[in-house]
C-alpha atoms as a PDB file:
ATOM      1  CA  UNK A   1      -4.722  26.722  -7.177  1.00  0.00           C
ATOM      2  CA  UNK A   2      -3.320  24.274  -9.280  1.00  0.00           C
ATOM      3  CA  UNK A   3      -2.158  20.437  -8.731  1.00  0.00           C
ATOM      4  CA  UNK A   4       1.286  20.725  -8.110  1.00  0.00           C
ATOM      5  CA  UNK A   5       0.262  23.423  -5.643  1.00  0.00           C
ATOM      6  CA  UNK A   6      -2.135  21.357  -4.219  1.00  0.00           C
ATOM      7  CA  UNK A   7       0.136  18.513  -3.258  1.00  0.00           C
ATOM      8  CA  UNK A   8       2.947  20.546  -2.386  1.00  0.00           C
ATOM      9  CA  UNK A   9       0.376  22.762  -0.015  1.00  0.00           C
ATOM     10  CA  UNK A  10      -1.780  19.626   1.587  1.00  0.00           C
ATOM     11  CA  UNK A  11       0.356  16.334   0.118  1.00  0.00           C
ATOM     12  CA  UNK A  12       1.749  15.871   3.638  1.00  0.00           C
ATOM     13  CA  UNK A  13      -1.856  15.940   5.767  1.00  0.00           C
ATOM     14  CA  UNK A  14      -2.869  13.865   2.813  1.00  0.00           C
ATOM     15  CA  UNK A  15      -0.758  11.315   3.357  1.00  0.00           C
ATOM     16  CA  UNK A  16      -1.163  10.804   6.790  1.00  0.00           C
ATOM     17  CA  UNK A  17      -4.661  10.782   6.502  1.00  0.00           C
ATOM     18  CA  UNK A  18      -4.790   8.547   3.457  1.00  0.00           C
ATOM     19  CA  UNK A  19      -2.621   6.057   4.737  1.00  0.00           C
ATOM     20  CA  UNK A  20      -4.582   5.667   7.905  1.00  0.00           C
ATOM     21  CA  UNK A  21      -7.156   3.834   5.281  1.00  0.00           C
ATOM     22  CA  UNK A  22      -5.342   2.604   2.496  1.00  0.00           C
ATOM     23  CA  UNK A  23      -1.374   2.525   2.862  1.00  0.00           C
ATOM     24  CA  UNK A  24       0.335   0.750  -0.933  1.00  0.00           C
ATOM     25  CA  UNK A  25      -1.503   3.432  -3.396  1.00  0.00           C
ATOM     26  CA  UNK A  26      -0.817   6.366  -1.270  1.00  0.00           C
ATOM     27  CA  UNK A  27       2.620   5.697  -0.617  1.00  0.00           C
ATOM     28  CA  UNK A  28       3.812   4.708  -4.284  1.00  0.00           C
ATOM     29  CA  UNK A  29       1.948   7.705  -5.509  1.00  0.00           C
ATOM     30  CA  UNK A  30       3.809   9.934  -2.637  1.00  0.00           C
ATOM     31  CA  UNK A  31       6.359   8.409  -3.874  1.00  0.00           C
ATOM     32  CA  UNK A  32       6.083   9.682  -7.429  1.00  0.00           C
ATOM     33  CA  UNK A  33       5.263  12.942  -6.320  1.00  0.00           C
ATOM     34  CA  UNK A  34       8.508  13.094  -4.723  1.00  0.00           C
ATOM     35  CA  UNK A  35      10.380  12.184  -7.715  1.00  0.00           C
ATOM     36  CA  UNK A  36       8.360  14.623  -9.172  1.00  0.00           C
ATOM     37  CA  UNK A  37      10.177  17.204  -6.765  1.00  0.00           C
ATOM     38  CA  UNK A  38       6.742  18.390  -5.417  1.00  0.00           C
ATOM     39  CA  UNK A  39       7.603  16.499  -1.762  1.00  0.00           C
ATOM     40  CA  UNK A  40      10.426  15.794   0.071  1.00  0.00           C
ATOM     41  CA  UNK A  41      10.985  12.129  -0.207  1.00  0.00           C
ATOM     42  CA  UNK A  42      12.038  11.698   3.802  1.00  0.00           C
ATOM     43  CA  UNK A  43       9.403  13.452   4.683  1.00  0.00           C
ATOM     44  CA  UNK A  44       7.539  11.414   2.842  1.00  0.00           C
ATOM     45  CA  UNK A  45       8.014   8.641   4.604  1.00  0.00           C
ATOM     46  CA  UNK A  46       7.699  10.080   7.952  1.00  0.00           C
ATOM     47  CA  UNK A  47       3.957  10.719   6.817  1.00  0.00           C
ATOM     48  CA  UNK A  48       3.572   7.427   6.166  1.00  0.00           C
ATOM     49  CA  UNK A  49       4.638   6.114   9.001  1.00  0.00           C
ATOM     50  CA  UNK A  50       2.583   8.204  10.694  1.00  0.00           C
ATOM     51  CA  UNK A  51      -0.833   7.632   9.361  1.00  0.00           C
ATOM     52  CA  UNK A  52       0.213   3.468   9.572  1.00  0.00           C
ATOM     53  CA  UNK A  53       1.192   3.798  13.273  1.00  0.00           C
ATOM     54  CA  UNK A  54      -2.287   5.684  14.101  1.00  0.00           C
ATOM     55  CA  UNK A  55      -4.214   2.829  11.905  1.00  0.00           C
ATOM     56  CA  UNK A  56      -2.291   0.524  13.803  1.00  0.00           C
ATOM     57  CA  UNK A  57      -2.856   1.830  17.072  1.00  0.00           C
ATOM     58  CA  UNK A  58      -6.332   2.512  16.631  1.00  0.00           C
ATOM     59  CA  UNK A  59      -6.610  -1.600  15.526  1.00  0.00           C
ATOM     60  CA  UNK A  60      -4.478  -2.552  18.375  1.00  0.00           C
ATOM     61  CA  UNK A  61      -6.508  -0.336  20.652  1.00  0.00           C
ATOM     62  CA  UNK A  62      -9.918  -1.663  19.399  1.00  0.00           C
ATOM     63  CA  UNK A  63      -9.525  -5.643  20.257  1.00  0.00           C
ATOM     64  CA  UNK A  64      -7.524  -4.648  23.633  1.00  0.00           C
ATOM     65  CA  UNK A  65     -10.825  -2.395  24.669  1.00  0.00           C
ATOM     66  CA  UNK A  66     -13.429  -4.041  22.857  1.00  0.00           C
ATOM     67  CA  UNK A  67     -12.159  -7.230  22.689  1.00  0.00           C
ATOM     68  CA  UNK A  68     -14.795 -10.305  22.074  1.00  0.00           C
ATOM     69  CA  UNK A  69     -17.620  -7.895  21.821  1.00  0.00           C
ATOM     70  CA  UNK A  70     -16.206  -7.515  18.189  1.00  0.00           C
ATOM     71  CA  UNK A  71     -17.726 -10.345  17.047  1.00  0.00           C
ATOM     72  CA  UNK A  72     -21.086  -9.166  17.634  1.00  0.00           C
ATOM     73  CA  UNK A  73     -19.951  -5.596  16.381  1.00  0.00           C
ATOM     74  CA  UNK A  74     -18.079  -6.801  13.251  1.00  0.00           C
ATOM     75  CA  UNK A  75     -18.887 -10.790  12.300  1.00  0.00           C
ATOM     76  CA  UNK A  76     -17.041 -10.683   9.283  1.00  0.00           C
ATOM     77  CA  UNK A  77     -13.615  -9.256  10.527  1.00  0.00           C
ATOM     78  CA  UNK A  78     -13.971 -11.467  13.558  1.00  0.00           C
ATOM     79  CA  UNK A  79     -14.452 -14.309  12.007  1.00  0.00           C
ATOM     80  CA  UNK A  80     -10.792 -13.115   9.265  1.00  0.00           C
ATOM     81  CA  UNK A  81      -9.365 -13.560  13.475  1.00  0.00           C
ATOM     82  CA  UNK A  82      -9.204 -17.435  13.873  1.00  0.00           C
ATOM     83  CA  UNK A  83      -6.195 -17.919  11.491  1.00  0.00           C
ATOM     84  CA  UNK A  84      -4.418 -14.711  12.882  1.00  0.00           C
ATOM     85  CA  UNK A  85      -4.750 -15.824  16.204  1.00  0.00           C
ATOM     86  CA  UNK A  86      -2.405 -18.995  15.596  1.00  0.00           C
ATOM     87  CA  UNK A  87      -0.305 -17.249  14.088  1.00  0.00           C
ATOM     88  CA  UNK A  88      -0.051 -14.764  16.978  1.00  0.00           C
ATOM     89  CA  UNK A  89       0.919 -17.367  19.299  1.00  0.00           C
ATOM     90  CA  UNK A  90       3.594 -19.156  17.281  1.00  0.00           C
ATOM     91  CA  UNK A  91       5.455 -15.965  15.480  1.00  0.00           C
ATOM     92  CA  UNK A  92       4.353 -12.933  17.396  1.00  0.00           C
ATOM     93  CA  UNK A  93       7.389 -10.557  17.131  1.00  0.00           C
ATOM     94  CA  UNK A  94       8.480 -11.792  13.376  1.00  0.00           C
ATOM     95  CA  UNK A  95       4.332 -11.233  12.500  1.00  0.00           C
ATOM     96  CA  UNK A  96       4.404  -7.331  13.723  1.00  0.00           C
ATOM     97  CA  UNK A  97       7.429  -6.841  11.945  1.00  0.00           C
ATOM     98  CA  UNK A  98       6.227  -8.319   8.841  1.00  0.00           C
ATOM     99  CA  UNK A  99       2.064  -8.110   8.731  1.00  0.00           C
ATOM    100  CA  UNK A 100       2.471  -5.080   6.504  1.00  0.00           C
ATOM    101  CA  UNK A 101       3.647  -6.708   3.580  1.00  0.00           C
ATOM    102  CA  UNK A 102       0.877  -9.660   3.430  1.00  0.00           C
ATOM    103  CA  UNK A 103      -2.141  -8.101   2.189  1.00  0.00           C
ATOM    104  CA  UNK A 104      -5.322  -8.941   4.038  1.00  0.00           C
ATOM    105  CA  UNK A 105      -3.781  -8.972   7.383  1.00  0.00           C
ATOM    106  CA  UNK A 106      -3.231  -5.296   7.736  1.00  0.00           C
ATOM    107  CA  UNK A 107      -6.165  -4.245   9.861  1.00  0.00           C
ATOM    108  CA  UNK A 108      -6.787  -7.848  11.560  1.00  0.00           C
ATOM    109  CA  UNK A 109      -3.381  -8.488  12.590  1.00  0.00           C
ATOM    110  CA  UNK A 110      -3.279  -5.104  15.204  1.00  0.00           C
ATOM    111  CA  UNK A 111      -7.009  -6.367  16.402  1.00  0.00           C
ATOM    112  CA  UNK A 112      -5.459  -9.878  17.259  1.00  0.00           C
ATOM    113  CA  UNK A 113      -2.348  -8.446  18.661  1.00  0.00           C
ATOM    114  CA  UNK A 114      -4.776  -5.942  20.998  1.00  0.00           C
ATOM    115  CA  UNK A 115      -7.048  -9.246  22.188  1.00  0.00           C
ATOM    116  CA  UNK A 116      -3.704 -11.075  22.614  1.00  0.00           C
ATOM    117  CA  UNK A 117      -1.396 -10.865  26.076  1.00  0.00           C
ATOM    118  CA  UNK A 118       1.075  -8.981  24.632  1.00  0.00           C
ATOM    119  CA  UNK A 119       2.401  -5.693  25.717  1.00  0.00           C
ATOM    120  CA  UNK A 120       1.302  -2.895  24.171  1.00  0.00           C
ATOM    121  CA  UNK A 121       4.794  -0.735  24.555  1.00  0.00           C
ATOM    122  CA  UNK A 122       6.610  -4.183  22.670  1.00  0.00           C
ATOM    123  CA  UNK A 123       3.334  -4.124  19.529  1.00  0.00           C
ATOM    124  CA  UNK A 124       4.568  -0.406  19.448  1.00  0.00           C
ATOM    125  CA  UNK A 125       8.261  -0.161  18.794  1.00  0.00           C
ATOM    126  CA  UNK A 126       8.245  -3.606  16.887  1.00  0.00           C
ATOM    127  CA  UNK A 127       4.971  -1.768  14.759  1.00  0.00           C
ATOM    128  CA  UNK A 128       7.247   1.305  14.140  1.00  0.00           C
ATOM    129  CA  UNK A 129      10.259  -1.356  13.140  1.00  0.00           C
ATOM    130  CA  UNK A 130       7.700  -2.666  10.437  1.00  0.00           C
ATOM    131  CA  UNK A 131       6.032   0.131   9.319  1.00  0.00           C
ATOM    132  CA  UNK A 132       9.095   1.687   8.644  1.00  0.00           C
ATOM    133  CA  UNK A 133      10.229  -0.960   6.356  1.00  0.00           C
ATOM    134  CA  UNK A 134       7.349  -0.574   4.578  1.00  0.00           C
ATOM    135  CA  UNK A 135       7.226   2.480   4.045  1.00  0.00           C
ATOM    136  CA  UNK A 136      10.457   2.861   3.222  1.00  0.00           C
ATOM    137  CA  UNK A 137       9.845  -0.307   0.401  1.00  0.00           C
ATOM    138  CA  UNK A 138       6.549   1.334  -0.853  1.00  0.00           C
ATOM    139  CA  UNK A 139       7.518   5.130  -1.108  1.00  0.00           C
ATOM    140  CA  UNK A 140      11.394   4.577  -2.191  1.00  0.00           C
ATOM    141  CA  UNK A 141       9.533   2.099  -4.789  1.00  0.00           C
ATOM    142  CA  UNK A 142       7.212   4.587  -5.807  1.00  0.00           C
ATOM    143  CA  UNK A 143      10.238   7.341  -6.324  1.00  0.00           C
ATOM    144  CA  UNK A 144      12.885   5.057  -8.375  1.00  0.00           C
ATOM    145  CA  UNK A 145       9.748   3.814 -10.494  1.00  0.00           C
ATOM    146  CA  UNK A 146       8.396   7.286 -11.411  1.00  0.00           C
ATOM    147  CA  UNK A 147      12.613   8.642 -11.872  1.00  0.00           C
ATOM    148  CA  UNK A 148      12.824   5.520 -14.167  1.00  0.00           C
ATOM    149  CA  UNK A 149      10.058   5.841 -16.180  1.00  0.00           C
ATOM    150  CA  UNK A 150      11.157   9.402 -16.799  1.00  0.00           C
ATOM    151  CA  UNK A 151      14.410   8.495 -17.695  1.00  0.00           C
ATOM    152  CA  UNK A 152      13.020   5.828 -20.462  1.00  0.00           C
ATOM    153  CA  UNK A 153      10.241   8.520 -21.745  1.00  0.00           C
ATOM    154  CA  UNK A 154      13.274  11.109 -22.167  1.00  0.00           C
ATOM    155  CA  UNK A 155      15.547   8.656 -23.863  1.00  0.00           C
ATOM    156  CA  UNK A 156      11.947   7.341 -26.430  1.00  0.00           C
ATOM    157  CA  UNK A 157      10.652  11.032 -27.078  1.00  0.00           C
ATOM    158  CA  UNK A 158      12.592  10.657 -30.524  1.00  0.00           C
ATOM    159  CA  UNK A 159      11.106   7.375 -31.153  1.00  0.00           C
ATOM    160  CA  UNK A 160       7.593   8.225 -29.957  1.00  0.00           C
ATOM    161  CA  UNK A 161       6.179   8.179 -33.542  1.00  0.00           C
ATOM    162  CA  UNK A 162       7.634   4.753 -34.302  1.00  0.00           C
ATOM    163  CA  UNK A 163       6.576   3.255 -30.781  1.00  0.00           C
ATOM    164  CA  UNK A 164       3.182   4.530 -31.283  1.00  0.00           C
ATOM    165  CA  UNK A 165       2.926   3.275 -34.847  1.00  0.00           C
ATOM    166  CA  UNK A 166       4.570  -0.358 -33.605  1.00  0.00           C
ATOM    167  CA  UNK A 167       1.926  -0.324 -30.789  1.00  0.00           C
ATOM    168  CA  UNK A 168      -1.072   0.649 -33.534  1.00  0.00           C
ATOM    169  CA  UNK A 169       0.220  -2.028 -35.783  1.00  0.00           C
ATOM    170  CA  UNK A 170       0.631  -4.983 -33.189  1.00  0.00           C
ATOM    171  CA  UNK A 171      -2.875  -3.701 -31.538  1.00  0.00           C
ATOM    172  CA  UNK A 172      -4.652  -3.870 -35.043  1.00  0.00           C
ATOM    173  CA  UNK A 173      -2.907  -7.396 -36.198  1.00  0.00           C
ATOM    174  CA  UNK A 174      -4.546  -8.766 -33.008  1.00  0.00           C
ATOM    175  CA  UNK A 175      -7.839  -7.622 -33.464  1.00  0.00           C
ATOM    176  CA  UNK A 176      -7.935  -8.370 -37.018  1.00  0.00           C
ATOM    177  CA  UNK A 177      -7.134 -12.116 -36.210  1.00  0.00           C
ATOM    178  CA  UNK A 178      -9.566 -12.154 -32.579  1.00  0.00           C
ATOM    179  CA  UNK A 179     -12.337 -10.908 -35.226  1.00  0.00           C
ATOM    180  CA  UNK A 180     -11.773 -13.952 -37.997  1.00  0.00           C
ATOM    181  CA  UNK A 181     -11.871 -16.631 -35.383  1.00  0.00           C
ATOM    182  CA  UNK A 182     -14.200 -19.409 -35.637  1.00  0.00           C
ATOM    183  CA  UNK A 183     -17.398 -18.548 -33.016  1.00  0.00           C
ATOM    184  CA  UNK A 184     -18.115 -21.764 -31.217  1.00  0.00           C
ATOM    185  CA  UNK A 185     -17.721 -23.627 -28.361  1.00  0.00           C
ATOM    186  CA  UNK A 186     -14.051 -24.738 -29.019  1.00  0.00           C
ATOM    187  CA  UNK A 187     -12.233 -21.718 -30.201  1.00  0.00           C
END
């Protein structure tokens, strides 16, 4: 079985499961795979979405059963919860909308939200508001980027020799002149 077989036979369980851990790369590269014609682009998403919402859930899930025990259970990540917490309190429904998009808050922010009063059925449907605009930003992204990139390569096949022989030239004019600086202290 080859690649393209690969992701068009497993790409989808792949997705969900790989987003569950780490959401951008997954989804751009779904993304590209879709332009690629080996997914379905909506479908696409709808992984996604899934594998954030169960990351999400399991988080949220995690500080509203656990709770303070977490700091003896993870000290690091508990002590990421301080700043989150403030935030919780002044811009709770905005936050779960938008936590996605701010990296470092993306497996904190459900473990405040579960130690926090909030109701879990309101986390949920504002999570699934969020997590679809990401998703939609990240694999759409990843689609358009991979279709335009395609687009350029087809339009510089004919120049390929002349790019590559720009890129050699530039590439050896800059090492020639990093290799006859002055060594020293001040260079």
């Amino acid at each position: 079985m080859n690649v393209p077989e690969l992701i068009r036979e497993y790409g989808y369980a792949a997705i969900v499961i790989g987003t569950f851990f780490e959401g951008e790369a997954i989804m751009l590269a779904a993304g590209v795979a879709a332009s690629a014609g080996l997914l379905s682009l909506p479908l696409v998403v709808a992984a996604s979405m899934g594998g954030i919402f169960a990351s999400d859930m399991v988080c949220f899930l995690l500080g509203r059963l656990a709770g303070p025990r977490l700091s003896r259970w993870f000290p690091r990540m508990y002590a990421r919860l301080g700043p989150v917490f403030g935030l919780v309190e002044r811009h709770s429904e905005k936050l779960i909308i938008f936590y996605q998009f701010f990296p470092g808050l993306c497996t904190v922010t459900p473990v405040a939200f579960g130690m926090s009063r909030i109701p879990a059925l309101r986390f949920m449907t504002l999570d699934l508001v969020g997590n679809a605009l990401w998703t939609i930003v990240f694999s759409v992204g990843g689609y358009y980027a991979a279709t335009g990139v395609r687009s350029i390569a087809s339009t510089l096949q004919g120049w390929a020799p002349i790019i590559y022989g720009c890129i050699a030239v530039v590439l050896a004019v800059w090492f020639i002149r990093r290799e006859r600086r002055p060594v020293g202290r001040y260079s």
